[in-house]
Protein backbone atom coordinates (compact mmCIF):
# COMPACT_ATOMS: atom_id res chain seq x y z
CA UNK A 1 85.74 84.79 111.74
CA UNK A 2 85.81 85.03 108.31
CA UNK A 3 88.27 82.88 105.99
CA UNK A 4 91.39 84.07 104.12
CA UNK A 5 88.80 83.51 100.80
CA UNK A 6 86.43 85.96 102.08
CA UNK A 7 88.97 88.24 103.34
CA UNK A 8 90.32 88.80 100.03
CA UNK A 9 87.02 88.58 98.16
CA UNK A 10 85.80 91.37 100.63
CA UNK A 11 88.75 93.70 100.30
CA UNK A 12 88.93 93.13 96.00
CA UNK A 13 85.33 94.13 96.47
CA UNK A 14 85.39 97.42 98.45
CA UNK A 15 88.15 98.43 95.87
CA UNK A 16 86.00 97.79 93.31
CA UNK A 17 88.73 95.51 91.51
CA UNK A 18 88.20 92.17 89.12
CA UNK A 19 89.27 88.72 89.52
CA UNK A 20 91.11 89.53 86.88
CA UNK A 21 92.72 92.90 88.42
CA UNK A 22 94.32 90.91 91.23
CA UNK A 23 95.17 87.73 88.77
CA UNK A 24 98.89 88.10 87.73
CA UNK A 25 101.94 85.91 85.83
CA UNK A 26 101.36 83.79 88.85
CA UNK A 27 97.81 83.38 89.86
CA UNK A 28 95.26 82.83 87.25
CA UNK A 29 91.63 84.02 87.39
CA UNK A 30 90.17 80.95 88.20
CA UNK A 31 92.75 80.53 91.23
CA UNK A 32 91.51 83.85 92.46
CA UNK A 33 87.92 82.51 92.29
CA UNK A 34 88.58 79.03 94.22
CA UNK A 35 90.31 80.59 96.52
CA UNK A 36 87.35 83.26 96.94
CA UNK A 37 84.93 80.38 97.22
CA UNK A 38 87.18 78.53 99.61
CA UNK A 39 86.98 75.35 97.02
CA UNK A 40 91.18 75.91 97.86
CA UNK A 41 93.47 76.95 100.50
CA UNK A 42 95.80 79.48 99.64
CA UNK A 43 99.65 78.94 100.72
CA UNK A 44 101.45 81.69 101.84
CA UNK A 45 102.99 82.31 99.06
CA UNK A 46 99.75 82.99 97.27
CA UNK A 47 97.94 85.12 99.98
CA UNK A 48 101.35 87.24 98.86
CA UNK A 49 100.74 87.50 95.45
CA UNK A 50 97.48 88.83 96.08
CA UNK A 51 97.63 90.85 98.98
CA UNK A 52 100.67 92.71 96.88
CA UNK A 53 97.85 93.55 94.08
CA UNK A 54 95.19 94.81 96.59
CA UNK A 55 97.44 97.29 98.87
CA UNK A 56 96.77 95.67 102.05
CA UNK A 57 99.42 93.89 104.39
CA UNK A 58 99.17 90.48 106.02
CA UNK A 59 98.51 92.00 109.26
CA UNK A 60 95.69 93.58 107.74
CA UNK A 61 94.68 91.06 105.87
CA UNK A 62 94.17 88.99 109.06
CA UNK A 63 92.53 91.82 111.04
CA UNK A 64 90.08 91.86 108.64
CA UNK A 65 89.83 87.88 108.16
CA UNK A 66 89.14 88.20 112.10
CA UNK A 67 86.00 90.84 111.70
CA UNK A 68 88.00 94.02 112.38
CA UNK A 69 89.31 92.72 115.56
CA UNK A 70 92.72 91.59 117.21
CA UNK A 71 92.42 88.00 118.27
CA UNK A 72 92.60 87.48 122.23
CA UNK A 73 96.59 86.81 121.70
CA UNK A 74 97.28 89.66 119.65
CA UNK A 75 95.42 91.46 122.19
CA UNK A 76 97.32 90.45 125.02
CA UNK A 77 100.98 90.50 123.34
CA UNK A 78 99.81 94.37 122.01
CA UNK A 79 98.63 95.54 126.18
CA UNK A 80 102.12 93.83 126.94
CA UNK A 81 104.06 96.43 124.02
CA UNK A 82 102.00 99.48 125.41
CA UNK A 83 102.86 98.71 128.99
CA UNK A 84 105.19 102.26 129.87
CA UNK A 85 106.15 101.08 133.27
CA UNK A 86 106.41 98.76 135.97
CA UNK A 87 104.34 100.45 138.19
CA UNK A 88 100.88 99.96 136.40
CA UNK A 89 100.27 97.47 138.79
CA UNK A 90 96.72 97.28 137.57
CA UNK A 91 97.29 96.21 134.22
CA UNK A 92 99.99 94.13 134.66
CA UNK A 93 97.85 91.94 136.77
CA UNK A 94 94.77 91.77 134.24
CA UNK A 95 97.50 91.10 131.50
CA UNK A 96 98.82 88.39 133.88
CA UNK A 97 95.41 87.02 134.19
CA UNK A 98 94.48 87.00 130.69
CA UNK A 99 97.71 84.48 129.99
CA UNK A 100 96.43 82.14 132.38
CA UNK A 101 93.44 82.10 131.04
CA UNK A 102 94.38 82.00 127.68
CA UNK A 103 96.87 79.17 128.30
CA UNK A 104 94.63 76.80 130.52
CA UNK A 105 92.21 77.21 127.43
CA UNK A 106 94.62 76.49 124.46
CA UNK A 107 97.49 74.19 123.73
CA UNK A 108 100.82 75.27 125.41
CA UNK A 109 101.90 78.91 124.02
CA UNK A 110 105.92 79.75 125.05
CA UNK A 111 105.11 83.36 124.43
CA UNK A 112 102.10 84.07 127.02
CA UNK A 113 103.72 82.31 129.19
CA UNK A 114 106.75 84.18 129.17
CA UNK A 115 104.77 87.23 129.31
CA UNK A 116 103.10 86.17 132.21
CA UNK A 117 106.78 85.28 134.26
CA UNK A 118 108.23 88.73 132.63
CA UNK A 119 105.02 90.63 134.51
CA UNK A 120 105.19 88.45 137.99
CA UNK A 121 108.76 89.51 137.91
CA UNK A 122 107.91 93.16 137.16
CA UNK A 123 105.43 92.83 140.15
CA UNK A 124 108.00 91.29 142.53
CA UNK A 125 110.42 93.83 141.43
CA UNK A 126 108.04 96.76 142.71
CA UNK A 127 107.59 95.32 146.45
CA UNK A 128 111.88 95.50 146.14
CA UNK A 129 112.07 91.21 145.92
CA UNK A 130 114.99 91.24 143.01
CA UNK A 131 116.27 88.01 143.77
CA UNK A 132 113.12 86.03 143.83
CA UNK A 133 112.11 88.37 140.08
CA UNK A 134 115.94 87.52 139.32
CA UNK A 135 115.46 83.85 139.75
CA UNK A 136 111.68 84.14 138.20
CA UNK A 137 113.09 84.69 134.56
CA UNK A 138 116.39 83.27 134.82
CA UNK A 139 115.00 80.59 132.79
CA UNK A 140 114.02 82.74 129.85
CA UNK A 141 117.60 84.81 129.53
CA UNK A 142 118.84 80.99 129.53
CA UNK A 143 117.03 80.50 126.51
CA UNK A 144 117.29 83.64 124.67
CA UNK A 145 121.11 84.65 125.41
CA UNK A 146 121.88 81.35 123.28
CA UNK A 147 120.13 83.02 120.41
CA UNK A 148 122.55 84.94 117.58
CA UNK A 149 119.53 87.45 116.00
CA UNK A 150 116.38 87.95 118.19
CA UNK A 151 112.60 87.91 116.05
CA UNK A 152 111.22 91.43 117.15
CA UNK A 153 109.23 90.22 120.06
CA UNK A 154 111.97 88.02 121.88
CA UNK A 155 113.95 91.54 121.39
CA UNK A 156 110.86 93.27 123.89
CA UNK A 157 111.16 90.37 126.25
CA UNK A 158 115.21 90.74 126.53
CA UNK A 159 114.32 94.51 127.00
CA UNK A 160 111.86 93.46 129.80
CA UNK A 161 114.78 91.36 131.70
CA UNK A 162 118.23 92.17 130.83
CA UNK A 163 118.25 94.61 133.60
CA UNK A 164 117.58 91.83 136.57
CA UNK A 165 121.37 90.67 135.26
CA UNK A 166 124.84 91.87 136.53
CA UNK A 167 126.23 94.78 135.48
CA UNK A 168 128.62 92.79 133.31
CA UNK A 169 126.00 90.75 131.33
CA UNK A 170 124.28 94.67 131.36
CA UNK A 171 127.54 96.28 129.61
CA UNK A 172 128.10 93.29 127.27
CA UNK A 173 124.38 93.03 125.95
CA UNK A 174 123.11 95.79 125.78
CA UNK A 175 125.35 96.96 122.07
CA UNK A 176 124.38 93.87 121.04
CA UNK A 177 120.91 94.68 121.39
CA UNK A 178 120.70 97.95 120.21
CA UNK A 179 122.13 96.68 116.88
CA UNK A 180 119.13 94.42 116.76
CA UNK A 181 117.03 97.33 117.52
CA UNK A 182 118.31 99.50 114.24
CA UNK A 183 117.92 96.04 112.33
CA UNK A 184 114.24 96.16 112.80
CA UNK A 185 114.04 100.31 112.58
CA UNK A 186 112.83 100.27 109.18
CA UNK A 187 110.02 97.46 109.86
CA UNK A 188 108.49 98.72 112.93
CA UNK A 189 109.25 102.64 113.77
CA UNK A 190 107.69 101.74 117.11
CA UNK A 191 111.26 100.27 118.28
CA UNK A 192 112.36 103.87 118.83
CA UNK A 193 110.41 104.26 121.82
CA UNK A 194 111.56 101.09 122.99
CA UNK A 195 115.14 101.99 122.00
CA UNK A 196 114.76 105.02 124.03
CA UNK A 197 113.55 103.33 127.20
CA UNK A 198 116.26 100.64 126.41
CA UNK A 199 119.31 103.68 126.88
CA UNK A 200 117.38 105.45 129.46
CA UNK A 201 117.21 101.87 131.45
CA UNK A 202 120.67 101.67 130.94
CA UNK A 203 121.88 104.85 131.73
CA UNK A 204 120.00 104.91 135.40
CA UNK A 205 121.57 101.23 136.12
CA UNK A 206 125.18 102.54 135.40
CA UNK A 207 124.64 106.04 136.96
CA UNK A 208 126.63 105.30 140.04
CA UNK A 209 129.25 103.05 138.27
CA UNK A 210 129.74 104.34 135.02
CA UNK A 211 128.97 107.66 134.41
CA UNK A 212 130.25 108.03 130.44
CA UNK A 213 127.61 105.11 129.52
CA UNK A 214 125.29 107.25 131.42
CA UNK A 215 126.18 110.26 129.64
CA UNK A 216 126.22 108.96 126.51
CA UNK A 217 123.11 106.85 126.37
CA UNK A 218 120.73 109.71 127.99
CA UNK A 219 122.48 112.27 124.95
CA UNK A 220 121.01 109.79 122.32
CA UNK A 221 117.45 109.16 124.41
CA UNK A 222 116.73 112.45 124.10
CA UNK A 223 117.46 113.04 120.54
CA UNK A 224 115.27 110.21 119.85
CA UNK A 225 112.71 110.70 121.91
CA UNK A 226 112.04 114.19 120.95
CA UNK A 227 112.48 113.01 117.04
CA UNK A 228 109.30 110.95 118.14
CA UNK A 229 107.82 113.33 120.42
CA UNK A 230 107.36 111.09 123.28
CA UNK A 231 107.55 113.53 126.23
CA UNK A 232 107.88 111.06 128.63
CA UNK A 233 111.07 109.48 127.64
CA UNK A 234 112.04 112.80 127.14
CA UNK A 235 111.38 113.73 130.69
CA UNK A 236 112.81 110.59 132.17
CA UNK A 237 115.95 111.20 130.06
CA UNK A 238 116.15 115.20 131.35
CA UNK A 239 115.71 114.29 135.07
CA UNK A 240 118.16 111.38 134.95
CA UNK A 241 120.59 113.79 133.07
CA UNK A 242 119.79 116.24 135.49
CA UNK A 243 120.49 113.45 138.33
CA UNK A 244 123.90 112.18 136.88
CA UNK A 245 125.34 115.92 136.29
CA UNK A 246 123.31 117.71 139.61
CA UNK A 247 121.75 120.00 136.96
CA UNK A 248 118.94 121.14 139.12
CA UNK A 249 117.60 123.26 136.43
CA UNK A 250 117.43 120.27 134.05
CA UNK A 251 115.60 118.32 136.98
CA UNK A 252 113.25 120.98 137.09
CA UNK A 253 112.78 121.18 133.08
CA UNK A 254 111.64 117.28 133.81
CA UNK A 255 109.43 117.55 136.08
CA UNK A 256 106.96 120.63 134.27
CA UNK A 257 107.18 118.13 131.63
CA UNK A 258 106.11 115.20 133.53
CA UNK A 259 103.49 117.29 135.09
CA UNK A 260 102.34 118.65 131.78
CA UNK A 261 101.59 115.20 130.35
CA UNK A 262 100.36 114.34 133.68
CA UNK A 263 102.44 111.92 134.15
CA UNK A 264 103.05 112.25 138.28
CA UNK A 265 102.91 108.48 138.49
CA UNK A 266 106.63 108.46 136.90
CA UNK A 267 107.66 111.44 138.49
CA UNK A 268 107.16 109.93 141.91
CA UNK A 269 108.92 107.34 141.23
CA UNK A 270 111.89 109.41 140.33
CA UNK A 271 111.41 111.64 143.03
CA UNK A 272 111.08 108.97 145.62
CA UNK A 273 114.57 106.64 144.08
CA UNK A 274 116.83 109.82 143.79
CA UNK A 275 115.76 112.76 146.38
């Protein structure tokens, strides 16, 4: 692993830039070069100042200051954001597994390790134990439900439990969370997916309680998700629709899609909750 000195000298480098290219009313030249040299540690407020001058973000920055590579936690907590459902069983044991390990080997890391309960819970929740999943990450909507304005990655881990909860706390949160949701929009585009599943979610838990909530919140899935052409919330959205109003036609729409993208895993599932 490199340091944030050779990062920066690296990346000035390949853009064929000067010391005194990235050097501004802030940084002088011979900053740029101890830094470079690691005679001096940036602060974060410096590493800004450059990384402004040569294009790059922070993120970057650091994927390059770690030889092109996602560190082992980045690696996990990105597998956890890519995980479409609860019934990869396969992965979410080897992401399981690779929080243990991770944890055993470092200091304590709140993050992983609510990761890890959020997945056991998952895996619970697919041999139909919801009160031992329920009770598994209790602790964790303890914590979080105290908090006014979520960071982006406690707002995937509300996502991942909000729906073990009454339909009450279901009703009550879920605005709340969608507004956090369109906060972050602008940041990371990636949140529309997860705003999608987040309505689609909601829509199947109210289906037989509340069918306006259901109504409305599979209308807006499916505008989004075919903004962002993700085909599977789009099916999911078109067979729940098709479930809620006994559109048999729309059912059917859903499943050539789900079978086009070969996605039959999901399409069982569907098949096997509602017919």
């Amino acid at each position: 692993m490199k340091t944030y000195g050779a990062a920066i000298r690296q990346v000035r480098k390949n853009k064929s830039l000067s010391q005194s290219d990235v050097s501004n009313n802030i940084l002088a030249r011979t900053t740029i070069s101890k830094i470079e040299n690691n005679n001096i540690t940036p602060t974060i407020t410096t590493v800004e100042s450059i990384i402004i001058k040569l294009d790059v973000t922070m993120d970057e920055l650091r994927y390059i200051k770690n030889n092109y590579q996602l560190s082992t936690r980045e690696e996990i907590i990105t597998d956890f954001f890519k995980l479409v459902s609860n019934t990869q069983t396969e992965l979410l044991m080897d992401i399981i597994s690779r929080c243990n390990i991770y944890t055993t080997n470092h200091s304590k890391d709140r993050l992983l390790e609510d990761i890890s309960i959020v997945l056991n819970a998952a895996l619970l929740l697919a041999n139909n134990e919801f009160e031992h999943a329920q009770e598994l990450v209790k602790p964790i909507w303890k914590r979080l439900e105290k908090i006014d304005h979520f960071s982006l990655i406690e707002i995937r881990l509300v996502c991942n439990i909000l729906f073990y909860f009454p339909l009450e706390v279901i009703e009550k949160f879920v605005p709340r969370l969608l507004t956090m949701i369109d906060k972050y929009q602008a940041l990371d585009k990636t949140l529309n997916s997860l705003k999608a599943a987040l309505l689609i979610n909601t829509a199947s838990i109210f289906m037989q309680s509340n069918s306006a909530i259901t109504t409305t919140s599979l209308n807006t899935a499916i505008v989004i998700a075919k903004d962002i052409n993700r085909f599977d919330l789009l099916a999911s959205a078109y067979y729940l629709q098709g479930v809620n109003t006994d559109d048999f036609n729309l059912i059917a729409k859903a499943k050539n899609i789900f079978l086009a993208i070969e996605k039959e895993d999901i399409l069982f599932q569907f098949e096997k909750e509602y017919l």
